[in-house]
N, C-alpha and C. Protein backbone atom coordinates (compact mmCIF):
# COMPACT_ATOMS: atom_id res chain seq x y z
N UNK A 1 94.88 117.86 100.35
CA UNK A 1 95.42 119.05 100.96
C UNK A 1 95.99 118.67 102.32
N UNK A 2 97.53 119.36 102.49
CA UNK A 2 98.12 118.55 103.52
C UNK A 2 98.01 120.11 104.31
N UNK A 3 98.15 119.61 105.77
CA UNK A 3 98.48 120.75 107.05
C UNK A 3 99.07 120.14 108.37
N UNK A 4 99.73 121.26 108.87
CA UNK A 4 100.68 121.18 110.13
C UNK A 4 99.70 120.77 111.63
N UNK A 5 98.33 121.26 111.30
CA UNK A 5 97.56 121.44 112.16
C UNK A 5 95.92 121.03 112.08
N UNK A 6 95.17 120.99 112.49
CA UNK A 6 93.97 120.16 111.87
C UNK A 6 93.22 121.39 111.74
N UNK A 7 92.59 121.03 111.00
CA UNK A 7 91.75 122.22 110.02
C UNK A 7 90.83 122.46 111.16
N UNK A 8 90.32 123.74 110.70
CA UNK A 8 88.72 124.36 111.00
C UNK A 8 88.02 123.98 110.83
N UNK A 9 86.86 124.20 111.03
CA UNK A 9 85.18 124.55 110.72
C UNK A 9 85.07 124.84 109.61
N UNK A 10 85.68 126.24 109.46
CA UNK A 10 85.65 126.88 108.07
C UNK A 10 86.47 126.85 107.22
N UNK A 11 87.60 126.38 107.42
CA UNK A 11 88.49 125.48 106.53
C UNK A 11 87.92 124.26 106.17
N UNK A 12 87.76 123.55 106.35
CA UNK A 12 86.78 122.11 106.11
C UNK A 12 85.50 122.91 105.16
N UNK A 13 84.51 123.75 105.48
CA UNK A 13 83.89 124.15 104.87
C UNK A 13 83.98 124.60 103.51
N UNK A 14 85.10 125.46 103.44
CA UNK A 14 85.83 126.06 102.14
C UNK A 14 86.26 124.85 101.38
N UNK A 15 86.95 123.77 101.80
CA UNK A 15 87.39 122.46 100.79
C UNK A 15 86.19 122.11 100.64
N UNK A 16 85.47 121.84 101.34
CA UNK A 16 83.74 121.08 100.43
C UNK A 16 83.36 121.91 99.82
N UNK A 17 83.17 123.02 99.54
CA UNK A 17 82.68 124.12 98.80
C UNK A 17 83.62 123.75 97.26
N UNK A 18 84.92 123.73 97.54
CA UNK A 18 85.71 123.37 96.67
C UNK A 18 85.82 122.05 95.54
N UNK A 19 85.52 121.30 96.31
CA UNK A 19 85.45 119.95 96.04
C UNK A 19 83.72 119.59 95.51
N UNK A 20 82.86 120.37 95.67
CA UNK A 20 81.78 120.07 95.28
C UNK A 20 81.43 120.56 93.77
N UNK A 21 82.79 120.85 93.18
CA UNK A 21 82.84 121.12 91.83
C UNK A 21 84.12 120.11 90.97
N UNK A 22 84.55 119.98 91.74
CA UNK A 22 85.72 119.18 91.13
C UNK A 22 85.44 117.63 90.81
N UNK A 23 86.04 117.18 89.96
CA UNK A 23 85.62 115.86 89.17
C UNK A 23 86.34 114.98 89.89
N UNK A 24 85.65 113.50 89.79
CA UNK A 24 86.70 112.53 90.28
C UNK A 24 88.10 112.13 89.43
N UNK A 25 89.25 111.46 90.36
CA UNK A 25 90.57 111.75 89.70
C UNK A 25 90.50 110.50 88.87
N UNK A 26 89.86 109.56 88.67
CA UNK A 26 90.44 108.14 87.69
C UNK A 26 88.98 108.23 86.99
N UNK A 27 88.91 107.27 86.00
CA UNK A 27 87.84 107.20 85.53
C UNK A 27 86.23 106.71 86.19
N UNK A 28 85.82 105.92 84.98
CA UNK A 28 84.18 106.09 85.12
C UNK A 28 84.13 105.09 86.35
N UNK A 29 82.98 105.35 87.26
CA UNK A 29 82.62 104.93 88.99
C UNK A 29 82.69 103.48 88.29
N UNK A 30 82.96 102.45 89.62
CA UNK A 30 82.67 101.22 89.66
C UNK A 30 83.63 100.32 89.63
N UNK A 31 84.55 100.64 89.37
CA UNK A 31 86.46 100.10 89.19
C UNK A 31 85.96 99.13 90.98
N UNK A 32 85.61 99.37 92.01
CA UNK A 32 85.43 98.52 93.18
C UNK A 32 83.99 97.55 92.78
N UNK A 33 83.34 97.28 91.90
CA UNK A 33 82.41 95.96 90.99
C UNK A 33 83.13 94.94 90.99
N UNK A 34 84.37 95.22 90.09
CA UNK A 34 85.05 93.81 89.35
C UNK A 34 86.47 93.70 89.40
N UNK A 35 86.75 93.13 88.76
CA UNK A 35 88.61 93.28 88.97
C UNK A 35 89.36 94.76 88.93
N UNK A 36 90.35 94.76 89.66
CA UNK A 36 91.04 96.09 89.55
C UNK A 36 91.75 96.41 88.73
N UNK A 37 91.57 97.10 88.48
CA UNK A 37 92.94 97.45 87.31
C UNK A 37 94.07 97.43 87.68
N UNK A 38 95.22 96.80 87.15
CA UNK A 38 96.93 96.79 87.91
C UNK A 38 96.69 96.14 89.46
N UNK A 39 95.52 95.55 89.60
CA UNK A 39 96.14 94.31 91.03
C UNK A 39 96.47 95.47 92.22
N UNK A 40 95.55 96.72 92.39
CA UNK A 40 95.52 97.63 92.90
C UNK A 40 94.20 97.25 93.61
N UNK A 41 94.03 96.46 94.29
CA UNK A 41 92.84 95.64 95.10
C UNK A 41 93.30 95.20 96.73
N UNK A 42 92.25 96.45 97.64
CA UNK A 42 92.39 95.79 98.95
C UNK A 42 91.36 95.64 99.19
N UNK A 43 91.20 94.44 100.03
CA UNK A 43 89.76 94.12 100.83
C UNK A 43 89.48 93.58 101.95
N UNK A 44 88.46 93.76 102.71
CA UNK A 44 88.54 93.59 103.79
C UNK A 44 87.02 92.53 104.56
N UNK A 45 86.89 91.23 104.44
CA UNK A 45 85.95 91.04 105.60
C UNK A 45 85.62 90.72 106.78
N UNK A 46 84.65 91.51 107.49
CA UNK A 46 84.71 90.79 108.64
C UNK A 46 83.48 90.73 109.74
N UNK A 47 83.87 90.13 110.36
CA UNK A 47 81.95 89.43 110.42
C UNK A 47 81.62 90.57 112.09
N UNK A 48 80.42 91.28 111.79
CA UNK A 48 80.37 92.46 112.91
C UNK A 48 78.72 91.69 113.57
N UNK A 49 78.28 91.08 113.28
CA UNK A 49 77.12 90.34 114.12
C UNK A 49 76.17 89.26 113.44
N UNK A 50 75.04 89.29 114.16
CA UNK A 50 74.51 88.20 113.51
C UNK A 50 72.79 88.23 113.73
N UNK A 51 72.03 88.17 112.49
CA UNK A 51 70.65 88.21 112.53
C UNK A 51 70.38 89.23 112.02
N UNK A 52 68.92 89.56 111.89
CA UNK A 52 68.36 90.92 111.38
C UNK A 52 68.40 91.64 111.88
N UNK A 53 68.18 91.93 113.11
CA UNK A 53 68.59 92.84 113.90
C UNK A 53 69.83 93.97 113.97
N UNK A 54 71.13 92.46 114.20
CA UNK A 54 72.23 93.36 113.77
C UNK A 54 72.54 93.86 112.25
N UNK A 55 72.30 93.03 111.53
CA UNK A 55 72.22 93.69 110.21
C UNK A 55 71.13 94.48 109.90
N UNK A 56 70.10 95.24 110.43
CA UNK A 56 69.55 96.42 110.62
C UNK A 56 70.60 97.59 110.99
N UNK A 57 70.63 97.27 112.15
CA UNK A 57 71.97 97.85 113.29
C UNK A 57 73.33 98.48 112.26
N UNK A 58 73.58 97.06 111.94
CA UNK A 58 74.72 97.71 110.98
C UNK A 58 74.39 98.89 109.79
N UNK A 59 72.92 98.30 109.04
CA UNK A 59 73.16 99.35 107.79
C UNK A 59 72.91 100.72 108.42
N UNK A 60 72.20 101.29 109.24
CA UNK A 60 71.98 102.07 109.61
C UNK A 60 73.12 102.79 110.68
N UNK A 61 74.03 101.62 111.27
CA UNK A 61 75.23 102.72 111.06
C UNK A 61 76.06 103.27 109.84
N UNK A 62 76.02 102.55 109.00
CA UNK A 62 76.82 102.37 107.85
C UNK A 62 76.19 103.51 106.92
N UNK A 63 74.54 103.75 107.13
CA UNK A 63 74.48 105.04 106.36
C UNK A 63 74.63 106.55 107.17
N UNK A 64 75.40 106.26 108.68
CA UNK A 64 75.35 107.25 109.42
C UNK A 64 76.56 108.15 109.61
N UNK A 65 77.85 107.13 108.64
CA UNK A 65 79.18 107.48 108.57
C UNK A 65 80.00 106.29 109.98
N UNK A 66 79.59 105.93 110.26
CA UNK A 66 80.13 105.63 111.63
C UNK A 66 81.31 104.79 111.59
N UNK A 67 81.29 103.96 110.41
CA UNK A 67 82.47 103.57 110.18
C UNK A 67 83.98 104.61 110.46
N UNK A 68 83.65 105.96 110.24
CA UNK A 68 84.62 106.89 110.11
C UNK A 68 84.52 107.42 111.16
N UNK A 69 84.07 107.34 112.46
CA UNK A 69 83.65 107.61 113.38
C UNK A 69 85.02 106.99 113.98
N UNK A 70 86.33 107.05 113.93
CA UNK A 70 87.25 107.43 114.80
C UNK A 70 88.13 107.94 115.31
N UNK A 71 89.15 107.92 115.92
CA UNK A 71 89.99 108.79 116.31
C UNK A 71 90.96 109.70 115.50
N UNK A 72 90.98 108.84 114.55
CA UNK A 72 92.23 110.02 113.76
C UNK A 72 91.40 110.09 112.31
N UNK A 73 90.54 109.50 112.21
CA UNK A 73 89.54 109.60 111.02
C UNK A 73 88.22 109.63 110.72
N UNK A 74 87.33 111.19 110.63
CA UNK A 74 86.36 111.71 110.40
C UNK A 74 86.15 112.22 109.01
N UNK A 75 84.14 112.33 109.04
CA UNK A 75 84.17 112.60 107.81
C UNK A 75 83.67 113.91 107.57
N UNK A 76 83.00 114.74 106.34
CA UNK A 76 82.28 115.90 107.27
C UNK A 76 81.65 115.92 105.49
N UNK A 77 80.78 116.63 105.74
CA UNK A 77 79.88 116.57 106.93
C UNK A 77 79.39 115.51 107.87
N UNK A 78 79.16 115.75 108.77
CA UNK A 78 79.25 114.35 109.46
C UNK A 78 77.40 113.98 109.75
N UNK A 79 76.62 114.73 109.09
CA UNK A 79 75.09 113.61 108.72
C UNK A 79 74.91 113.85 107.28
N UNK A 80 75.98 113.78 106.28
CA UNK A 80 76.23 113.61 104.75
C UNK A 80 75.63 111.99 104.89
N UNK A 81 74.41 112.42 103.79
CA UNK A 81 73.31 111.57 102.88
C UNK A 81 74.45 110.44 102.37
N UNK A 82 73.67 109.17 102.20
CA UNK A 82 74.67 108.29 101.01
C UNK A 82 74.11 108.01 99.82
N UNK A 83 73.76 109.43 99.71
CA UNK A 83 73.00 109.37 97.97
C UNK A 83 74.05 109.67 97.20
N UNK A 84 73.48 109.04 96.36
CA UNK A 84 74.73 109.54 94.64
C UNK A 84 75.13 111.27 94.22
N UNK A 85 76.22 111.26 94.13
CA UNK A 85 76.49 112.48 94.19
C UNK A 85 76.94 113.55 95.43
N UNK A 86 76.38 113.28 96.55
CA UNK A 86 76.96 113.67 98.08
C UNK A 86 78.70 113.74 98.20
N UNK A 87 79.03 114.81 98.20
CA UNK A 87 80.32 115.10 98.52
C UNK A 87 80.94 115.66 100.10
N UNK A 88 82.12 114.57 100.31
CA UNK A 88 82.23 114.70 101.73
C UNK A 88 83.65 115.14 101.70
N UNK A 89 84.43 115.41 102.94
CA UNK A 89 85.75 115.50 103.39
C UNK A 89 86.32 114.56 103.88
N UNK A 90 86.91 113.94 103.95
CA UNK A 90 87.66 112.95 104.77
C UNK A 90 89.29 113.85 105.37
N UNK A 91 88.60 113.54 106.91
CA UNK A 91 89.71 114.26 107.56
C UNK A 91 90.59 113.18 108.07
N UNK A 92 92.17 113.58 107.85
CA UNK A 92 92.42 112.02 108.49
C UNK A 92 93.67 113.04 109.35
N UNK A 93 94.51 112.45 110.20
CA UNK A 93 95.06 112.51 111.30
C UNK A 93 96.00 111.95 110.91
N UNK A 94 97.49 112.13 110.19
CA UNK A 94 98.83 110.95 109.87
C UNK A 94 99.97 111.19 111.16
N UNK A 95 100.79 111.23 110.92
CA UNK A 95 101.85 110.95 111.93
C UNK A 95 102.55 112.62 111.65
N UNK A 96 102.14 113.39 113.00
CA UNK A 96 102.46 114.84 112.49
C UNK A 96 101.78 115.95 111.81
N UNK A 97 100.81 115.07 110.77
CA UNK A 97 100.11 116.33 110.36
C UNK A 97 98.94 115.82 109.67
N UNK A 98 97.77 116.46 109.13
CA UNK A 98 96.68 116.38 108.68
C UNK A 98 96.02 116.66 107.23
N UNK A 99 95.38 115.51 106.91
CA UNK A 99 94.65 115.88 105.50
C UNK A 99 93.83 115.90 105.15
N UNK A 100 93.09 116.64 104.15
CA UNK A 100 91.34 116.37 103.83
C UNK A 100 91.50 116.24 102.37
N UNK A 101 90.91 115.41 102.48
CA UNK A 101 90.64 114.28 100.77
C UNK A 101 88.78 114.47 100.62
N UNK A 102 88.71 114.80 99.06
CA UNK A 102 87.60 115.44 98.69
C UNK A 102 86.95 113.73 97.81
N UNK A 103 85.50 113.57 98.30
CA UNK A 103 85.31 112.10 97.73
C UNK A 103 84.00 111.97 97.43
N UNK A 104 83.13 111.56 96.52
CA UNK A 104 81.89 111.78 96.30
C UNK A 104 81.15 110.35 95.89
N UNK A 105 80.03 110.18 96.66
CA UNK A 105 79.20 108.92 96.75
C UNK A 105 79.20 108.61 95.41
N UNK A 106 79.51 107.61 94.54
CA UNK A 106 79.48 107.43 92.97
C UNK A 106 78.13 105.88 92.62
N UNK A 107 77.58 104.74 93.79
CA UNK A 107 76.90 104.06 93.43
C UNK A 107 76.90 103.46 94.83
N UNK A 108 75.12 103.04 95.09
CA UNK A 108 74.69 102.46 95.95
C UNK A 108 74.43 101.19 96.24
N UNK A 109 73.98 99.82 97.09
CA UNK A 109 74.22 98.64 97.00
C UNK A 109 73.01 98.64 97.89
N UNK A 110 71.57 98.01 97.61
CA UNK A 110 70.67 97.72 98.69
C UNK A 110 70.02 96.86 97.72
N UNK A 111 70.24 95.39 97.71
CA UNK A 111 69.46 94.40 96.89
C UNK A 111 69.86 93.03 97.73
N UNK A 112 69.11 92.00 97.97
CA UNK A 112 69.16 90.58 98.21
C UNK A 112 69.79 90.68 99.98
N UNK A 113 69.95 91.31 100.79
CA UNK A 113 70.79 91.20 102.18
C UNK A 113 71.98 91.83 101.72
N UNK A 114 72.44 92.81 101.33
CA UNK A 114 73.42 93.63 100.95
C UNK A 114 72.87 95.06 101.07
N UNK A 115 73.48 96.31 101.47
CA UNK A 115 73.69 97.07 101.60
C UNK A 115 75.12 97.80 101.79
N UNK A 116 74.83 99.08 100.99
CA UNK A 116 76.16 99.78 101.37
C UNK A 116 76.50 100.64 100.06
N UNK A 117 77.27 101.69 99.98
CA UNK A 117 77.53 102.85 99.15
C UNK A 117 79.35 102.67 98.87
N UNK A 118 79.86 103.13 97.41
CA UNK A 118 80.62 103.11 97.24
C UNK A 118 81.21 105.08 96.90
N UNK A 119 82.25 105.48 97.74
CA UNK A 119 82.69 106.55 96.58
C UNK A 119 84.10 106.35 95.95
N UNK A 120 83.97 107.71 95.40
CA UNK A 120 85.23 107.94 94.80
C UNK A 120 86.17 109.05 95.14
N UNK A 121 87.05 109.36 94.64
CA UNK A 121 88.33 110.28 94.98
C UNK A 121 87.80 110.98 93.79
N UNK A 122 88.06 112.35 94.41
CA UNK A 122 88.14 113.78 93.62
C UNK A 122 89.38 114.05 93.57
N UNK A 123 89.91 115.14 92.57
CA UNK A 123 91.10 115.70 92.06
C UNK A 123 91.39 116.33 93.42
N UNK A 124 90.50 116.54 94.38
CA UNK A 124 91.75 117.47 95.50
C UNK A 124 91.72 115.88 96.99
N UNK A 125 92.16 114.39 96.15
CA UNK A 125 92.09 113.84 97.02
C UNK A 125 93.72 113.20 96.92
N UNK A 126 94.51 112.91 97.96
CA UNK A 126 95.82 112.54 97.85
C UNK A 126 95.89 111.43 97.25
N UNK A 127 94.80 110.03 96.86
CA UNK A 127 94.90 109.15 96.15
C UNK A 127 93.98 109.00 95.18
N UNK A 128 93.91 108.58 94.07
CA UNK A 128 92.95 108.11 92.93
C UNK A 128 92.50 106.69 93.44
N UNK A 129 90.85 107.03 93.44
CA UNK A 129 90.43 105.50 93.47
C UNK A 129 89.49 105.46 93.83
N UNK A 130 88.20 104.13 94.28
CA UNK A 130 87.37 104.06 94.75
C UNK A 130 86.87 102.89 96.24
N UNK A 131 85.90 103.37 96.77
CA UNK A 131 85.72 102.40 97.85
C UNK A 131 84.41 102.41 98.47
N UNK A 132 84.35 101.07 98.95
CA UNK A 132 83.08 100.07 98.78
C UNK A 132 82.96 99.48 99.82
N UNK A 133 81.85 100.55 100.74
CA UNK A 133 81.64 99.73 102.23
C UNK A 133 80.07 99.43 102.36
N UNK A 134 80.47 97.89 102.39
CA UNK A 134 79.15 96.56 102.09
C UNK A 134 78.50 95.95 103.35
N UNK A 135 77.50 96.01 103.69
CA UNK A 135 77.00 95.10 104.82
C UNK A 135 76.00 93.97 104.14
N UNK A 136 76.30 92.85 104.42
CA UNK A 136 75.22 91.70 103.77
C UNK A 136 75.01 90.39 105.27
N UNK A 137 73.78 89.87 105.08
CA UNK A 137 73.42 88.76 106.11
C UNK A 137 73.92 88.03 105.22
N UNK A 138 74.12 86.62 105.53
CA UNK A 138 74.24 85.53 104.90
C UNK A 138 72.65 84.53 105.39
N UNK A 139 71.99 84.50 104.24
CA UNK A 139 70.75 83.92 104.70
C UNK A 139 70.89 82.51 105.34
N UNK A 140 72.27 81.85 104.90
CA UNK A 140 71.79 80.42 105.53
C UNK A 140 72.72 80.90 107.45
N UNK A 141 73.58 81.37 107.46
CA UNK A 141 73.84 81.22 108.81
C UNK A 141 73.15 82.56 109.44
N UNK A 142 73.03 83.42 108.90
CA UNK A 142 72.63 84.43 109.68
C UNK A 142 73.45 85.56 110.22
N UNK A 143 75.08 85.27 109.44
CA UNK A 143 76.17 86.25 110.10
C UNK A 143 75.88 87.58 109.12
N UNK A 144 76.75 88.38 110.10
CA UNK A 144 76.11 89.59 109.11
C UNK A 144 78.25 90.12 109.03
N UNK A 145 77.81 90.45 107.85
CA UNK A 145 79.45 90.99 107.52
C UNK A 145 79.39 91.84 106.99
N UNK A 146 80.75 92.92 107.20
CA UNK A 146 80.93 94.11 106.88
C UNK A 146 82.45 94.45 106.15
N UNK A 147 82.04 94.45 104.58
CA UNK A 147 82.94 94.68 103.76
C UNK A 147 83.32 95.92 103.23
N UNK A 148 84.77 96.04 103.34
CA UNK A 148 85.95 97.02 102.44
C UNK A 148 86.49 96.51 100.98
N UNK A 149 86.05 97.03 100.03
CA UNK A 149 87.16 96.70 98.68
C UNK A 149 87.22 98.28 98.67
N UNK A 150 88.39 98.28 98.49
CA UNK A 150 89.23 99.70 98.14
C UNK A 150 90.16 99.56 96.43
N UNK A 151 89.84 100.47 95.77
CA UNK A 151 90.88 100.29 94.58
C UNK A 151 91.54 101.82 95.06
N UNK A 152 93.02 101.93 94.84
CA UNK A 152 93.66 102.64 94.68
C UNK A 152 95.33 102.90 94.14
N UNK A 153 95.67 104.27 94.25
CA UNK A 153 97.41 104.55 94.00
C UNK A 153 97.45 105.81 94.69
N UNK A 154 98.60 106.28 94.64
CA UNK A 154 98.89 107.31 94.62
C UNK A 154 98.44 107.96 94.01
N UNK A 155 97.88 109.37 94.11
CA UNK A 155 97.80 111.20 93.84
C UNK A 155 98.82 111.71 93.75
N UNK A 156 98.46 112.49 95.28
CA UNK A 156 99.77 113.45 95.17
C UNK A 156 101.22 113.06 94.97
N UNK A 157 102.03 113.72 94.92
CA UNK A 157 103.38 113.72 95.44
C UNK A 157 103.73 113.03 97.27
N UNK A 158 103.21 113.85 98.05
CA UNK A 158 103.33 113.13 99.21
C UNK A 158 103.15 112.09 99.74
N UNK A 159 101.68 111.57 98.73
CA UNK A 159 101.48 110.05 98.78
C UNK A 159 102.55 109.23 97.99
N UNK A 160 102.80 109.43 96.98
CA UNK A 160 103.93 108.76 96.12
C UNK A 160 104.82 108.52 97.26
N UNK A 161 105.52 109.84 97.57
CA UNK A 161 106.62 109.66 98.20
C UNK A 161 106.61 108.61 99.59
N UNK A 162 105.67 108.98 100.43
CA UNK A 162 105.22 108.12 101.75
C UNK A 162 104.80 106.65 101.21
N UNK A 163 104.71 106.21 99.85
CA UNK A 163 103.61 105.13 100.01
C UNK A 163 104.15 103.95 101.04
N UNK A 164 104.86 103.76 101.55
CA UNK A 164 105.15 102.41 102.56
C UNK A 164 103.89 102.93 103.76
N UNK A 165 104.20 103.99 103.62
CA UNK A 165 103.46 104.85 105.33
C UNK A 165 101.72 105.15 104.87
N UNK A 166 101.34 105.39 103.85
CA UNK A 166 100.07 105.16 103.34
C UNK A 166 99.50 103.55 103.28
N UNK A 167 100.21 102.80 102.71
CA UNK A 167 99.49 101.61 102.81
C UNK A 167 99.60 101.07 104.30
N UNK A 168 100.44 101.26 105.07
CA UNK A 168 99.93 101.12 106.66
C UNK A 168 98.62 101.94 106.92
N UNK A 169 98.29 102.85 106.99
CA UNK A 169 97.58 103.52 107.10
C UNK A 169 96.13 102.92 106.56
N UNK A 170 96.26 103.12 105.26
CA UNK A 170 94.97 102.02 104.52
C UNK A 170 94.78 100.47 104.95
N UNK A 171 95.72 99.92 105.51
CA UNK A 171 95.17 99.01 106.63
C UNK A 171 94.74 99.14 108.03
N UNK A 172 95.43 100.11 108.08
CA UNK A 172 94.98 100.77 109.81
C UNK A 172 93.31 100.78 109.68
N UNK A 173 93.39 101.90 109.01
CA UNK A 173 91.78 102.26 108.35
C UNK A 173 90.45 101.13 108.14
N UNK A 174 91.17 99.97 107.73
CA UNK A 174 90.32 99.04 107.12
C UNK A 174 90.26 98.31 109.00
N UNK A 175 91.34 98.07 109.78
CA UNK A 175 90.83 97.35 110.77
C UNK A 175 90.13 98.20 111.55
N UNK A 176 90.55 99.47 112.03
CA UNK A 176 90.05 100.17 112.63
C UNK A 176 88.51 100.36 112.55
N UNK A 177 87.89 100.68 111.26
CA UNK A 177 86.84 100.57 110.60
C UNK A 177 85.56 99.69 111.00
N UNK A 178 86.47 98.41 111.07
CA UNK A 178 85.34 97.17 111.20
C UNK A 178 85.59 97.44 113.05
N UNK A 179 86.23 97.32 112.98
CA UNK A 179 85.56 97.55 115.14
C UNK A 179 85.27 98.45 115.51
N UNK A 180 84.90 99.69 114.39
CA UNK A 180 83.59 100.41 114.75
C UNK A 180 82.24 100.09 114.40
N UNK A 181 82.51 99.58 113.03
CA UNK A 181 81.35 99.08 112.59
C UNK A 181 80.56 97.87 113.66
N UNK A 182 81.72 97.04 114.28
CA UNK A 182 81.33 95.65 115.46
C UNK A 182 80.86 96.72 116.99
N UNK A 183 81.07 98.26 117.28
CA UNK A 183 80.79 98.84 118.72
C UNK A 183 79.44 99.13 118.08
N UNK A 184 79.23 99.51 117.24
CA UNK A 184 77.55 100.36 116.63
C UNK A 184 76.90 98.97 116.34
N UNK A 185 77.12 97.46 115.79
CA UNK A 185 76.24 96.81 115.71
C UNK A 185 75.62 96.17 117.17
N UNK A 186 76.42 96.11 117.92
CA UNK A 186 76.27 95.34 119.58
C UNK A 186 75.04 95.92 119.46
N UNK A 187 74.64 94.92 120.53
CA UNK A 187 72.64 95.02 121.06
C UNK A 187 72.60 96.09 122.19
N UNK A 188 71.73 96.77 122.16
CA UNK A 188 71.87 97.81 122.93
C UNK A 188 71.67 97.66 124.45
């Protein structure tokens, strides 16, 4: 859902209300596991600290939203659970005007020094697809990294039409992302 102006309270409210019935737009969760379908694969790593500590640091921003914690891109609810099934808004901020994309937690990742939740796109989201934000230590050095795989395409019409200006964007997103994820892991 596109607008001239950034939504409400209760506009935001009314799309999650909305969206907490609506199905995701591509098929069955997990398309961000294994290969993508159509080479529709972005990813992103990058190393946000190092030790247990910060990889404490990290998952616990990472289940706090904080990744989305910036300027032109919030999520809402903004202390939304990363349990299966949790449906959020993604408000984003484009050049001129504003959108909220409806997306729901579809599978979780907490085994071996890995952590992290993947969702998916709902029918009222401008793109079909899924995405997969990972925090893992590496036991022999101790770095801790913070991963993006995104599968996607176009939705709407507006995305079709913009896609040069969307996939900037979905990289914006992905760098932007990790140097929030690198301000919330720093030692306090």
């Amino acid at each position: 859902m596109f607008w001239r102006r950034c939504p409400s309270d209760a506009e935001i409210e009314r799309f999650l209300e909305d969206s907490r019935s609506r199905r995701l737009s591509y098929g069955a969760p997990g398309i961000t596991r294994g290969r993508a379908p159509r080479g529709r694969l972005d990813e992103l790593r990058a190393p946000i600290g190092h030790g247990p500590a910060d990889f404490q640091r990290a998952c616990d921003a990472l289940a706090s939203w904080q990744h989305f914690d910036l300027s032109w891109v919030r999520v809402f609810p903004r202390d939304a659970a990363i349990d299966i099934g949790t449906v959020v808004a993604v408000r984003i901020h484009h050049v001129g005007f504003w959108s909220l994309n409806g997306a729901r937690v579809v599978y979780r990742v907490d085994d071996n020094g890995r952590f992290g939740f993947a969702y998916g796109t709902l029918t009222n989201h401008a793109e079909h697809g899924e995405e997969l934000f990972e925090i893992s230590l590496d036991p022999q050095s101790g770095g801790v990294i913070y991963r993006i795989r995104a599968v996607s395409w176009p939705q709407a019409a507006l995305a079709r039409a913009g896609y040069p200006l969307v996939r900037y964007l979905q990289a914006r997103f992905r760098r932007d992302s990790a140097a929030a994820m690198r301000r919330a892991t720093k030692h306090a």
